[in-house]
C-alpha atoms as a PDB file:
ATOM      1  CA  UNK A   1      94.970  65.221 120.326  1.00  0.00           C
ATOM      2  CA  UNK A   2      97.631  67.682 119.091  1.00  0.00           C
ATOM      3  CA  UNK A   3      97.878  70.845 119.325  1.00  0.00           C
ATOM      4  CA  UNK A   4      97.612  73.040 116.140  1.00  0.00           C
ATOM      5  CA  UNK A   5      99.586  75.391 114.103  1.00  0.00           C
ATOM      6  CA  UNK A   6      98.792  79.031 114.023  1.00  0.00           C
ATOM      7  CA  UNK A   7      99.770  80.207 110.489  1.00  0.00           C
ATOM      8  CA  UNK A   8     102.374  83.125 111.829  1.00  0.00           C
ATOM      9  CA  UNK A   9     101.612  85.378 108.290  1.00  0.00           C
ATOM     10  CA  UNK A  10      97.692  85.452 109.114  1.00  0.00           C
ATOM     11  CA  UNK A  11      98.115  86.118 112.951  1.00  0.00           C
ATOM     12  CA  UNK A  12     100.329  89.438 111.896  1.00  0.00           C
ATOM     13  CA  UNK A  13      97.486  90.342 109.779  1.00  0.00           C
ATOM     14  CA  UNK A  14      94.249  89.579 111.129  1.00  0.00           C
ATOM     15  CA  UNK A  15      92.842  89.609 114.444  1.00  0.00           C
ATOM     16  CA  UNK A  16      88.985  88.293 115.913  1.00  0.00           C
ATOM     17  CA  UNK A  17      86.932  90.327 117.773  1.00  0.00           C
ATOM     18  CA  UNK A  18      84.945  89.673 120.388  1.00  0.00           C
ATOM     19  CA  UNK A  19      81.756  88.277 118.106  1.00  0.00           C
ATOM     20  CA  UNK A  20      83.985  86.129 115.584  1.00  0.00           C
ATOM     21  CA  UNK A  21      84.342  88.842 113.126  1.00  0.00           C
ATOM     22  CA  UNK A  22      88.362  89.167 111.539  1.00  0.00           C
ATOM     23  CA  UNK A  23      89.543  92.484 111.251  1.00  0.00           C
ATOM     24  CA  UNK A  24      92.540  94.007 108.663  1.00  0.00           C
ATOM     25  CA  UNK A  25      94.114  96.522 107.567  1.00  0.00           C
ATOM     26  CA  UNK A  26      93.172  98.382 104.775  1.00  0.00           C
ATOM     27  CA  UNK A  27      95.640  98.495 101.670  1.00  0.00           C
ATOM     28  CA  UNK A  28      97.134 101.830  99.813  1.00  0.00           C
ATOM     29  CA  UNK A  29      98.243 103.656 102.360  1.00  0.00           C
ATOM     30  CA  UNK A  30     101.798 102.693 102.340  1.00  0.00           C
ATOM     31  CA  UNK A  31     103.436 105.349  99.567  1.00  0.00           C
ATOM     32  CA  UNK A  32     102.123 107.301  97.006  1.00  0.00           C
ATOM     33  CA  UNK A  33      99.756 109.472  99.501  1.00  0.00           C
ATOM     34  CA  UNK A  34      99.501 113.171  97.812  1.00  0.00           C
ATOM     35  CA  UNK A  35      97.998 112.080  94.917  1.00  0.00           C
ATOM     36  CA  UNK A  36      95.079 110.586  97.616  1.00  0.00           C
ATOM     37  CA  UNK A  37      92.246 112.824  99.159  1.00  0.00           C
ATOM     38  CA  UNK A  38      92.566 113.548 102.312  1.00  0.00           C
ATOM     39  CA  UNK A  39      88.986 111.712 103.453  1.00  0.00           C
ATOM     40  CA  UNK A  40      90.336 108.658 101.289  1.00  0.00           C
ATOM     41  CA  UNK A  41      93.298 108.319 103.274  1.00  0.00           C
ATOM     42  CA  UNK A  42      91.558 109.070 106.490  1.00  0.00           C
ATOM     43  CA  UNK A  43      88.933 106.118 105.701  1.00  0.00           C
ATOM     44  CA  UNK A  44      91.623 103.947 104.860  1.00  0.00           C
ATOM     45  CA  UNK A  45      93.318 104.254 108.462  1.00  0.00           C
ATOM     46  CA  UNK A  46      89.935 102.715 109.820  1.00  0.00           C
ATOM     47  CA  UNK A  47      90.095  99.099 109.697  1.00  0.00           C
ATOM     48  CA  UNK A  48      88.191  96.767 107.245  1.00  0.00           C
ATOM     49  CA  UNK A  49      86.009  93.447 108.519  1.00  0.00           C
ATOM     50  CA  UNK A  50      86.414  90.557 105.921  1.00  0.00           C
ATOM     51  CA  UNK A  51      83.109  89.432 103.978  1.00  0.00           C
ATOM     52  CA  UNK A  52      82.451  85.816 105.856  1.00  0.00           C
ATOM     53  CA  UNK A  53      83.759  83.583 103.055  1.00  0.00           C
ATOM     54  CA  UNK A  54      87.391  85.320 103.692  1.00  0.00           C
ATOM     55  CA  UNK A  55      86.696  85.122 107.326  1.00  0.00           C
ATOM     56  CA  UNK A  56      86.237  81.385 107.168  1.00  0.00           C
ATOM     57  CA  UNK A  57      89.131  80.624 105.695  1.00  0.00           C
ATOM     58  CA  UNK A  58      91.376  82.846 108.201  1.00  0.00           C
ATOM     59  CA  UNK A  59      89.493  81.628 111.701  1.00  0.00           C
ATOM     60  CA  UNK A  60      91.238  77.657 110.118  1.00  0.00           C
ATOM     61  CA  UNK A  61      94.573  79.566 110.070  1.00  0.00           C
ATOM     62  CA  UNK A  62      94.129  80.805 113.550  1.00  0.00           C
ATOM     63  CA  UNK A  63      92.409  78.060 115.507  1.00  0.00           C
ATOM     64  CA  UNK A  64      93.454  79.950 118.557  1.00  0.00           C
ATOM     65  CA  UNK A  65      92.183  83.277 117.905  1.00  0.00           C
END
């Protein structure tokens, strides 16, 4: 059988952990920070866990992961 494609956008994006959750990075924190609170943009550098329907459709663009 051959080997499969890792989709190269979703492995800079997303990684699995351990227990087949996919992790991300959470948006708005690129520009526009000092109109942001200071516990927003602190929660924000935390990273988010995608609800399962997301996370199905990013463990078939990382078969390997």
């Amino acid at each position: 059988m051959a080997k499969l494609r890792t989709n190269r956008s979703a492995a800079k994006r997303f990684k699995v952990t351990k227990t087949g959750k996919v992790k991300h990075k959470k948006a708005n924190l690129r520009h526009l920070l000092c109109s942001k609170s200071r516990g927003r943009k602190r929660k924000l550098r935390k990273a988010g866990i995608l609800n399962p329907g997301d996370a199905s459709t990013m463990r078939a663009l990382l078969p390997y992961a």
